[in-house]
N, C-alpha and C. Protein backbone atom coordinates (compact mmCIF):
# COMPACT_ATOMS: atom_id res chain seq x y z
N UNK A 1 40.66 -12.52 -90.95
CA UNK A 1 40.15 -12.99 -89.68
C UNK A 1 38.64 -13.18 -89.70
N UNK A 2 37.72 -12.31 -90.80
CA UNK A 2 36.54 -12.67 -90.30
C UNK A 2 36.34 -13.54 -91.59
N UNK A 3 35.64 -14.28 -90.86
CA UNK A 3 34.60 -15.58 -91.92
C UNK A 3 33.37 -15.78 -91.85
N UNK A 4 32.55 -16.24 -92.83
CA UNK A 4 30.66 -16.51 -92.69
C UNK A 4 31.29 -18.01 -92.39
N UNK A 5 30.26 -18.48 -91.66
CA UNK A 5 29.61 -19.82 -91.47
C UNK A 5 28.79 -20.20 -92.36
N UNK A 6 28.38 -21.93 -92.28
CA UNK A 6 27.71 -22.19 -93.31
C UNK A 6 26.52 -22.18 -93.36
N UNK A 7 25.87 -21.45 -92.43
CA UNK A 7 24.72 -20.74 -92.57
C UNK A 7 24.82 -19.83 -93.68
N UNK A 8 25.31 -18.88 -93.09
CA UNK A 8 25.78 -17.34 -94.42
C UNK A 8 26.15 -17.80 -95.34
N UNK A 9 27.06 -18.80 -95.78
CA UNK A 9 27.27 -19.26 -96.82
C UNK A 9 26.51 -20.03 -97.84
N UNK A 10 25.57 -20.50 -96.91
CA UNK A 10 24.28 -20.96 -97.69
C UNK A 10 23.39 -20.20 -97.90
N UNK A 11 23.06 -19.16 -97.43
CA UNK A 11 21.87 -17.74 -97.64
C UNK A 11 22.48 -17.01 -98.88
N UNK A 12 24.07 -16.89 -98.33
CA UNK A 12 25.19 -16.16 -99.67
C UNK A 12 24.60 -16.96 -101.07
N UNK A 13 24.98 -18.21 -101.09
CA UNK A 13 25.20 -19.18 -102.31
C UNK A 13 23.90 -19.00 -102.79
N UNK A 14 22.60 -19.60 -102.57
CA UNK A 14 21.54 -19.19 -102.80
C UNK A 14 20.74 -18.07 -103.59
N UNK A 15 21.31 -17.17 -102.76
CA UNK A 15 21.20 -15.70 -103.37
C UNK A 15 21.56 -15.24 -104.71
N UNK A 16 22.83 -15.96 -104.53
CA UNK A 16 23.78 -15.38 -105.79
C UNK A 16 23.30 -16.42 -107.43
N UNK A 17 22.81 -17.29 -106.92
CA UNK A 17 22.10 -18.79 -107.71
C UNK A 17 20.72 -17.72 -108.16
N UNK A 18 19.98 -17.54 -107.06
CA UNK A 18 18.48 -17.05 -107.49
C UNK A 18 18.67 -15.82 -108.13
N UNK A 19 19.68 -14.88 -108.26
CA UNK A 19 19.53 -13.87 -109.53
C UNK A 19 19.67 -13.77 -110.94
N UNK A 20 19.60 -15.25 -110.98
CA UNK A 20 19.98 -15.82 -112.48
C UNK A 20 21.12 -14.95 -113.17
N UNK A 21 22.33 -14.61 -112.70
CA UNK A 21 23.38 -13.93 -113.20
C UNK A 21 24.84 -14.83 -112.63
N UNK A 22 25.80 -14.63 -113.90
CA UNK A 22 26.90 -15.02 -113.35
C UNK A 22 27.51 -14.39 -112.84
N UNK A 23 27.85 -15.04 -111.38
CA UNK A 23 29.33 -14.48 -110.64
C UNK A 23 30.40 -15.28 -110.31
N UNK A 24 31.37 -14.35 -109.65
CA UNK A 24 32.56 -15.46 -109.17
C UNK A 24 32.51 -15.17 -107.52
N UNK A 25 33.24 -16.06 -107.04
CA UNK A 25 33.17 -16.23 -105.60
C UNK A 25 34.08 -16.97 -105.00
N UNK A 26 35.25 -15.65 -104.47
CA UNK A 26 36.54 -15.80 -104.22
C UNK A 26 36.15 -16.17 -102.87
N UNK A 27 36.71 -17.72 -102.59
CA UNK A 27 36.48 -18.25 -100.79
C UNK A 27 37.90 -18.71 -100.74
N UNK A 28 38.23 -17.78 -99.37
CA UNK A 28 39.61 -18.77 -98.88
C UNK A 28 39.18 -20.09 -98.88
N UNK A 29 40.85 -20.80 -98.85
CA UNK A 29 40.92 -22.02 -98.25
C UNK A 29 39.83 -23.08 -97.31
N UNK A 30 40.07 -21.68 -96.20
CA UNK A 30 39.78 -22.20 -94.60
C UNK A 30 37.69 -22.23 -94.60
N UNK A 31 37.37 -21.54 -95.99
CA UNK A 31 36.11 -21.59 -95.72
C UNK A 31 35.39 -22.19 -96.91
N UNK A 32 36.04 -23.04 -97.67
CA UNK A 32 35.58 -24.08 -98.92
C UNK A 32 34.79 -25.01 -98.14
N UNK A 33 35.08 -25.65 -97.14
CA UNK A 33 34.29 -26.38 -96.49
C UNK A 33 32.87 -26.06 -95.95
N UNK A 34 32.45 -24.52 -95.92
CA UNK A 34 31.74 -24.02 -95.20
C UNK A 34 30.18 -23.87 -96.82
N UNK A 35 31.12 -24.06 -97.67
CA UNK A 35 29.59 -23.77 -98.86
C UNK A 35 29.20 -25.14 -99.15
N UNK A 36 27.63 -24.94 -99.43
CA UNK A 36 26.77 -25.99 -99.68
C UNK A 36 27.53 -27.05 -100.97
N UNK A 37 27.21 -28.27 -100.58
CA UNK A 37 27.49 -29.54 -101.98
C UNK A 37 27.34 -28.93 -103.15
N UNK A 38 28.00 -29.60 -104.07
CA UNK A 38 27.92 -28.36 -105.37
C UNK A 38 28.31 -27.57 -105.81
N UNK A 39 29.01 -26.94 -104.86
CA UNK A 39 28.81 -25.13 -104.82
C UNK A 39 30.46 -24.99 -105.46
N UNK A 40 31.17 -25.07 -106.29
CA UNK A 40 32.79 -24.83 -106.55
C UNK A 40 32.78 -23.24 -106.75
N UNK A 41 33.80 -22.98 -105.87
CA UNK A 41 34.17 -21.13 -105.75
C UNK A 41 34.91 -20.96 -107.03
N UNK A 42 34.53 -19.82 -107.64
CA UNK A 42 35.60 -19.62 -108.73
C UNK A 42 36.62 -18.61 -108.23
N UNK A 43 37.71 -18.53 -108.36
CA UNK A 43 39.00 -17.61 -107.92
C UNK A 43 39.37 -16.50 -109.46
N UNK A 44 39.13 -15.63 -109.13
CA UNK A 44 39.07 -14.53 -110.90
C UNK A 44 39.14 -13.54 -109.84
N UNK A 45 39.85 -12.51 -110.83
CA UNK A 45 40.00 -11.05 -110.59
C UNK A 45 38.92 -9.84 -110.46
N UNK A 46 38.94 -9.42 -109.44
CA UNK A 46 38.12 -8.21 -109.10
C UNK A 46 38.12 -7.20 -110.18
N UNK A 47 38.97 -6.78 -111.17
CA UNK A 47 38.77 -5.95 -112.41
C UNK A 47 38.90 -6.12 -113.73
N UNK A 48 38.11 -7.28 -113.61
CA UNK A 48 37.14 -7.96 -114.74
C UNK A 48 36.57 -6.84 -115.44
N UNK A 49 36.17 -6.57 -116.72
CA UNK A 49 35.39 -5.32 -117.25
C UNK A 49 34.01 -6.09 -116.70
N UNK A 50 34.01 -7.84 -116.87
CA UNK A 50 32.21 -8.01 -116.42
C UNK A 50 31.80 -8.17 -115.47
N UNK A 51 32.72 -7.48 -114.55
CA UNK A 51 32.30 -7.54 -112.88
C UNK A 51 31.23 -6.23 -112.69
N UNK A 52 30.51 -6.82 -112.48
CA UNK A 52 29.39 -5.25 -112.05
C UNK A 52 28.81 -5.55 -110.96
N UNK A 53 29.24 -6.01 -109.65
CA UNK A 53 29.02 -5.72 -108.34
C UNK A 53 30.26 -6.55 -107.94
N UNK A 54 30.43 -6.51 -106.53
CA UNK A 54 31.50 -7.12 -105.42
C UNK A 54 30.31 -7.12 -104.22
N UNK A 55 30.20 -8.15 -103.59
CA UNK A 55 29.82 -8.37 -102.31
C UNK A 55 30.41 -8.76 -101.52
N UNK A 56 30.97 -7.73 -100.29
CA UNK A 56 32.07 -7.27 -99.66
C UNK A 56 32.13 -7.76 -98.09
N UNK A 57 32.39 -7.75 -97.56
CA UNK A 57 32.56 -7.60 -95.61
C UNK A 57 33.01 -6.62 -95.83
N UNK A 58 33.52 -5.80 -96.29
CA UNK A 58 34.12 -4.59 -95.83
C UNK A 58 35.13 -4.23 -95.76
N UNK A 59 36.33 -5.21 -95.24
CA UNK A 59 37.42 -5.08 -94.90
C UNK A 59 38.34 -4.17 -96.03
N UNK A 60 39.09 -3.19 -95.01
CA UNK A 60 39.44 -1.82 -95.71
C UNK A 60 40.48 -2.11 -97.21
N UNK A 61 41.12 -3.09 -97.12
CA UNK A 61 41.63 -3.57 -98.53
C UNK A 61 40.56 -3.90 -99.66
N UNK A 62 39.86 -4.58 -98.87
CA UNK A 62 38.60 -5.16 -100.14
C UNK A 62 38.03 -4.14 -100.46
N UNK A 63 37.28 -3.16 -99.82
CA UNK A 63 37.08 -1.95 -100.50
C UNK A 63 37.85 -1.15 -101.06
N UNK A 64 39.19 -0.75 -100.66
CA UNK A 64 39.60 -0.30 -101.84
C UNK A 64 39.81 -0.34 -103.12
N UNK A 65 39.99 -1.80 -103.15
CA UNK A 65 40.60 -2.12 -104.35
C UNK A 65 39.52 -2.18 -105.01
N UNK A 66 38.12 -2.04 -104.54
CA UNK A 66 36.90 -2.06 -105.32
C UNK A 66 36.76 -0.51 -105.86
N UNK A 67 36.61 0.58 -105.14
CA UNK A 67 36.89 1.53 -104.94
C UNK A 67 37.69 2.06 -106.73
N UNK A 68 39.23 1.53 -105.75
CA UNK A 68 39.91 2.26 -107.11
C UNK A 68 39.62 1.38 -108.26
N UNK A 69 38.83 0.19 -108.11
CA UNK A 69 38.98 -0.62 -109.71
C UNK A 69 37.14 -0.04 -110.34
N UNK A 70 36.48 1.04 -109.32
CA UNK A 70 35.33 1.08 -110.37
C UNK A 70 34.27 0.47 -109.87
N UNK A 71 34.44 -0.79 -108.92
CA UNK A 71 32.84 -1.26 -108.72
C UNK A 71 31.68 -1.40 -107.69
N UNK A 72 30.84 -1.07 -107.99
CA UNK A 72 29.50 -1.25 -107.05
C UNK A 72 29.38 -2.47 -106.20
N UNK A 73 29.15 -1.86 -105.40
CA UNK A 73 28.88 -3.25 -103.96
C UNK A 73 27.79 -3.24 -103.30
N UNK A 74 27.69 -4.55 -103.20
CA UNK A 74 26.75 -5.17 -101.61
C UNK A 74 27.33 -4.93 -100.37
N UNK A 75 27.61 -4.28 -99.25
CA UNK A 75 28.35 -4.49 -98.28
C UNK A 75 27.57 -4.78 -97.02
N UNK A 76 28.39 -6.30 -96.32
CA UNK A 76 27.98 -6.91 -95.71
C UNK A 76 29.23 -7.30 -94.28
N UNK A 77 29.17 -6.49 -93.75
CA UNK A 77 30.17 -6.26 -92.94
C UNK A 77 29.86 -6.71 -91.55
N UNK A 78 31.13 -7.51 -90.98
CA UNK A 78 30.67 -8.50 -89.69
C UNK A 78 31.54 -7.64 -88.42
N UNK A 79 32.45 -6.53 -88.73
CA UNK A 79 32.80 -6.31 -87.49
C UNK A 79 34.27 -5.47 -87.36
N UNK A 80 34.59 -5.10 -86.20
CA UNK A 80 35.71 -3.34 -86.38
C UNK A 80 35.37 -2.97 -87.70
N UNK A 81 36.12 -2.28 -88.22
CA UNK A 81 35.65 -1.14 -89.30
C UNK A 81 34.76 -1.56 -89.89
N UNK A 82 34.85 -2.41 -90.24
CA UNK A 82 33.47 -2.52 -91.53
C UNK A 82 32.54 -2.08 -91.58
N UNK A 83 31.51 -2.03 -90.53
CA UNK A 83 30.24 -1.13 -90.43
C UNK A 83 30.39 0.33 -91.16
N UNK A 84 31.93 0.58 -90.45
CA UNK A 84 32.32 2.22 -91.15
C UNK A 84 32.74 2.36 -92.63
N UNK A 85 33.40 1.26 -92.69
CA UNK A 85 33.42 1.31 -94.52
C UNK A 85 32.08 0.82 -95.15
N UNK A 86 31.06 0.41 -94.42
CA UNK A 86 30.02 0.45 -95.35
C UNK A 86 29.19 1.00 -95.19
N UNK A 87 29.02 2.01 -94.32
CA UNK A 87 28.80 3.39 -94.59
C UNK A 87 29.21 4.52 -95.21
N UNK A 88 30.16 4.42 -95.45
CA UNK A 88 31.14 4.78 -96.32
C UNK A 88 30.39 4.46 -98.16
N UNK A 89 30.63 2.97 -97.97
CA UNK A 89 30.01 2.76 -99.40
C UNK A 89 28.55 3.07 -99.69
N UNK A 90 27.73 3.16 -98.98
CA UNK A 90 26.38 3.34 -98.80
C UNK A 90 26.03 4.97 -99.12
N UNK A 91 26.36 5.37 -97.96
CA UNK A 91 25.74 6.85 -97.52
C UNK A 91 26.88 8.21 -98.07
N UNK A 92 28.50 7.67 -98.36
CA UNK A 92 29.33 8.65 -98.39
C UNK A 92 29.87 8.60 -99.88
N UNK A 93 30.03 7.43 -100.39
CA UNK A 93 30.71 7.25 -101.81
C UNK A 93 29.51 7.16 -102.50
N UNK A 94 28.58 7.00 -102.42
CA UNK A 94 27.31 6.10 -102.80
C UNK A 94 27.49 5.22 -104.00
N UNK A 95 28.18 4.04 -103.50
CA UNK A 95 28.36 3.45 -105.05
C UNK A 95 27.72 1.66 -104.43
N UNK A 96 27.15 1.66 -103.40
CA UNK A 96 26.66 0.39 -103.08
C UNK A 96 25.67 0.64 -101.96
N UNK A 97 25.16 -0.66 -101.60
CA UNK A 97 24.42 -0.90 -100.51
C UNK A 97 24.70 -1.73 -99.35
N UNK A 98 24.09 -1.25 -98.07
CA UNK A 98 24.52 -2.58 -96.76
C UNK A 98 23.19 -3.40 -96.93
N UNK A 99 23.70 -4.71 -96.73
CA UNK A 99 22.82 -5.77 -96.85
C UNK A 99 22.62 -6.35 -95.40
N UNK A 100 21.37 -5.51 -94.84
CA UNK A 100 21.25 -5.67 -93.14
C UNK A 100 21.12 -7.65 -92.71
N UNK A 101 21.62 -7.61 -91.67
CA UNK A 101 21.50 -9.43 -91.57
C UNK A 101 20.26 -9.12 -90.34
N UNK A 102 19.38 -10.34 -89.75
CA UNK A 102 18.47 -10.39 -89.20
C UNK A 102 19.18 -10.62 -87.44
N UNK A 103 17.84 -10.62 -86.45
CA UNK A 103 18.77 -10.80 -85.39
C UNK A 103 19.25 -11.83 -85.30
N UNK A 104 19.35 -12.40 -86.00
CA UNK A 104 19.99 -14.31 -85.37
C UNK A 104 21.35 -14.00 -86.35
N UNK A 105 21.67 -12.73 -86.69
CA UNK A 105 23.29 -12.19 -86.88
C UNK A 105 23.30 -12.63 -88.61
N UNK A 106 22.61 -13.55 -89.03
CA UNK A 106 22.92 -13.78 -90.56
C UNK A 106 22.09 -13.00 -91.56
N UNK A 107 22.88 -12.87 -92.86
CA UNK A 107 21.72 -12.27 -93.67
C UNK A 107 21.23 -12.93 -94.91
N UNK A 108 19.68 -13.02 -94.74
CA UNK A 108 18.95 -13.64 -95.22
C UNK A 108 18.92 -13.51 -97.08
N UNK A 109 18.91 -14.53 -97.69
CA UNK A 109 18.83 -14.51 -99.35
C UNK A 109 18.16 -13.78 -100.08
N UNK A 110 17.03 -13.64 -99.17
CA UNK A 110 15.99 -12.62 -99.88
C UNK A 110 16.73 -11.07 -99.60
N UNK A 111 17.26 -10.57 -98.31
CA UNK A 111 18.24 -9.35 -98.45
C UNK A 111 18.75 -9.39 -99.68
N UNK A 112 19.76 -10.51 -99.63
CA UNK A 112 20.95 -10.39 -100.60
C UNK A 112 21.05 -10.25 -101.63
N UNK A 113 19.54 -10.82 -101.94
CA UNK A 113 18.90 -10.65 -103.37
C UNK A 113 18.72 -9.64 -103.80
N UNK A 114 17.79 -8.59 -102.78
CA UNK A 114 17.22 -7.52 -103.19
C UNK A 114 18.47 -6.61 -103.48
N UNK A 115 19.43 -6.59 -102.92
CA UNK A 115 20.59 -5.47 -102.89
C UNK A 115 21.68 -5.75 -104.27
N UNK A 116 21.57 -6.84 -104.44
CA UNK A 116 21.96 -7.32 -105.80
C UNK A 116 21.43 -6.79 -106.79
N UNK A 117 20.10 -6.85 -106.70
CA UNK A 117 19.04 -6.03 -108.07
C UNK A 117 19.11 -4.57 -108.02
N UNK A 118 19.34 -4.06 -106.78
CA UNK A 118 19.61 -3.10 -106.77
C UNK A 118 20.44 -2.35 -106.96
N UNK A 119 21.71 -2.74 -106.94
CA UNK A 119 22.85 -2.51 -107.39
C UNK A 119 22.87 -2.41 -109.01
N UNK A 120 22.50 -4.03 -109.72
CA UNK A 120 22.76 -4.51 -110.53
C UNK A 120 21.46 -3.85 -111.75
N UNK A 121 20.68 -3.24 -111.35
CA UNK A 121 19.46 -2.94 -112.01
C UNK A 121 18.52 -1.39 -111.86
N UNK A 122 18.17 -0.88 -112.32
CA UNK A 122 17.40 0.34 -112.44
C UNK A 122 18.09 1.22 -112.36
N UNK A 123 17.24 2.90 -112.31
CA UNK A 123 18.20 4.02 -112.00
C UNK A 123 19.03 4.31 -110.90
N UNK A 124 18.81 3.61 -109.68
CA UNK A 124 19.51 3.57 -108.46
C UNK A 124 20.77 3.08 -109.04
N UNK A 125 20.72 1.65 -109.71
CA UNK A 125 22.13 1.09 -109.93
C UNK A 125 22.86 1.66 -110.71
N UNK A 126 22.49 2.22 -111.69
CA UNK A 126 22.86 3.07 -112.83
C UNK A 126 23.93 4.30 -111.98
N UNK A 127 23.10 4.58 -111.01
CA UNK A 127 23.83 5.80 -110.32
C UNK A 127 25.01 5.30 -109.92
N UNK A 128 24.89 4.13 -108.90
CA UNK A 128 25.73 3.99 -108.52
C UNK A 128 26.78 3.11 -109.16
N UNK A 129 26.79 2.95 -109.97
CA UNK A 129 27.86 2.37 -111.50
C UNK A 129 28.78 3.76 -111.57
N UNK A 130 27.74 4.89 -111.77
CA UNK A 130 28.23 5.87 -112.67
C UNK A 130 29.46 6.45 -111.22
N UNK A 131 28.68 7.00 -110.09
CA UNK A 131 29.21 7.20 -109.06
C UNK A 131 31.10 6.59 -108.78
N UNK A 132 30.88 5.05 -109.04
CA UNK A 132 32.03 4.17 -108.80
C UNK A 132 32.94 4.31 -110.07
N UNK A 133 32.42 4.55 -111.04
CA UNK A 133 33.21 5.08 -112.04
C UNK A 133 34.60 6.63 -111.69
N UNK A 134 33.12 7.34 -110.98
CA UNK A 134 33.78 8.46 -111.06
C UNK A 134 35.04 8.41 -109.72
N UNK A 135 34.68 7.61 -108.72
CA UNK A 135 36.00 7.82 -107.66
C UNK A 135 37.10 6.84 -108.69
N UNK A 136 36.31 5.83 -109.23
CA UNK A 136 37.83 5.64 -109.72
C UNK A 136 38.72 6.40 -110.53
N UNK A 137 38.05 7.24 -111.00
CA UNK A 137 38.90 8.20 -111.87
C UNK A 137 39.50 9.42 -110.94
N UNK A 138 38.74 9.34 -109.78
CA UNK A 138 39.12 10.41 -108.63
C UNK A 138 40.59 9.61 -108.20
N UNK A 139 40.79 8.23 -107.98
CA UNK A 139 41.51 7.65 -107.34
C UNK A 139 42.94 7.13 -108.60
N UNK A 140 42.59 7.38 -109.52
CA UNK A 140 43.57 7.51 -110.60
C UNK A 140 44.58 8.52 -110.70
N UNK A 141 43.64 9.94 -110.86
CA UNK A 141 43.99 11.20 -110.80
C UNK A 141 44.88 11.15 -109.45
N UNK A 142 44.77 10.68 -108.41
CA UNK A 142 45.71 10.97 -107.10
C UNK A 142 46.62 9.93 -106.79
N UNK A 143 46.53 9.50 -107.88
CA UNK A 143 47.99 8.62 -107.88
C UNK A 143 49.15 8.85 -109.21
N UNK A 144 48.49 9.31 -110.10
CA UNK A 144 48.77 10.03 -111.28
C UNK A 144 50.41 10.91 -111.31
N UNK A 145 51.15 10.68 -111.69
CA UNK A 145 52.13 11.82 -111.91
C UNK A 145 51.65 13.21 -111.52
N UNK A 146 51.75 13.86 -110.59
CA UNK A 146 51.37 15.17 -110.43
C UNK A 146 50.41 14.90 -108.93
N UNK A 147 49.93 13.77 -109.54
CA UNK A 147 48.06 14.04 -107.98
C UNK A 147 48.71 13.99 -106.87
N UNK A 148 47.59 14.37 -106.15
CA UNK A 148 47.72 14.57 -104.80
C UNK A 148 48.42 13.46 -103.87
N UNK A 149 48.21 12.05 -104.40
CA UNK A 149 48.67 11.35 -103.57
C UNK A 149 50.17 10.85 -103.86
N UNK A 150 50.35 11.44 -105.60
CA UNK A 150 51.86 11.19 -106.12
C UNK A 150 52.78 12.21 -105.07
N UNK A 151 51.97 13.64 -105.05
CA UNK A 151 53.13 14.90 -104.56
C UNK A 151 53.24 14.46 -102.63
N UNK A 152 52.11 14.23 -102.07
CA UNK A 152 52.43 13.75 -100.90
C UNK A 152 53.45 12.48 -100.34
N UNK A 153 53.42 11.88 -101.18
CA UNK A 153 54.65 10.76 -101.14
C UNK A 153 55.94 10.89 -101.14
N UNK A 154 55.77 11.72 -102.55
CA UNK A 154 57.02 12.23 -102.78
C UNK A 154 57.71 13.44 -101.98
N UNK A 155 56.94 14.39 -101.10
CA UNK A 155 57.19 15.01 -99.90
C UNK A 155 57.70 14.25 -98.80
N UNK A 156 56.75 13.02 -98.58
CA UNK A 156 57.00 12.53 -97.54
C UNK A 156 58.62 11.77 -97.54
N UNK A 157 59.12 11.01 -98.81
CA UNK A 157 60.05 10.67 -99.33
C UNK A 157 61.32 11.60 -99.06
N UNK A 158 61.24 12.65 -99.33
CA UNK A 158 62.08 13.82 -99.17
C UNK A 158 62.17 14.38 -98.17
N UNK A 159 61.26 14.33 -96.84
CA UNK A 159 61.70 14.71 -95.91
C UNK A 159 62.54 13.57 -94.91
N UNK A 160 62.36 12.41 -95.53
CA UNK A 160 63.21 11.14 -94.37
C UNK A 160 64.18 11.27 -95.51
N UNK A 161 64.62 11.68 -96.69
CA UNK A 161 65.81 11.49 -97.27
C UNK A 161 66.66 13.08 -96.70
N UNK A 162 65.92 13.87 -96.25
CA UNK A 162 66.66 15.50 -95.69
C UNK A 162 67.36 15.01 -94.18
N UNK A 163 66.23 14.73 -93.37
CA UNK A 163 66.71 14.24 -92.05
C UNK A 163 67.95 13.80 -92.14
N UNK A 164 67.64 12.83 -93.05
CA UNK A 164 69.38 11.75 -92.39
C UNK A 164 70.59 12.67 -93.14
N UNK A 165 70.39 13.37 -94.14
CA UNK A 165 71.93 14.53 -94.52
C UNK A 165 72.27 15.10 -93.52
């Protein structure tokens, strides 16, 4: 449901151009129209070994799957949860940054930039590489034969298979 305009999409595109690094840039359908001339989205997988950031909205699937696959984010979140999952990624997981937008609601290239380098560069990013490493191995372990989130399932499984006997 939520989408950038082609404002954001042009501050986005820009951004991602001026860090002289390759990325990919998964755009629905409904918002191919919305990026600058030129601009072809590439569609590739989030657990790429050479993915070393995700720049996110937030939305609670997209972070997870960032989450459990390992990687550091930009999070740029337009609305219901998101603010909270990117606080979450920011201040609680620490494996990324929020990329504040200005008051006219968009966020500017030079943000997007900086949070990119930051992510993508020095001991800050380093941390938070290492950080996203480690929930994914947190988030392995609890799905794992035995983890926490295998034995709760399998509880939960067993008590709607008791009921109905």
């Amino acid at each position: 449901m939520a989408s950038l305009g082609p404002e954001q999409m042009e501050e986005l595109s820009h951004a991602l151009k001026n860090t002289n690094r390759f990325f990919l840039w998964v755009v629905r359908a409904s918002e191919e129209a919305n990026l600058p001339p030129n601009f072809d989205p590439s569609l590739e997988v989030l657990d790429h070994h050479a993915v070393g950031c995700f720049v996110t909205h937030c939305g609670w699937n997209s972070t997870l799957e960032a989450l459990s696959l390992g990687v550091p984010m930009v999070a740029m979140p337009q609305w219901t949860d998101q603010g909270t999952n990117a606080k979450y990624i920011e201040d609680v997981w620490k494996i990324g940054v929020r990329a504040e937008a200005g008051e006219d609601g968009i966020v500017k290239r030079g943000v997007v930039e900086k949070c990119l380098r930051e992510v993508m560069e020095g001991k800050k990013g380093e941390e938070m590489k290492s950080n996203a490493k480690k929930w994914k191995r947190v988030m392995e372990e609890a799905v794992s034969e035995g983890g926490s989130s295998n034995k709760n399932i399998n509880e939960f499984v067993d008590s709607l298979i008791h009921k109905e006997l």
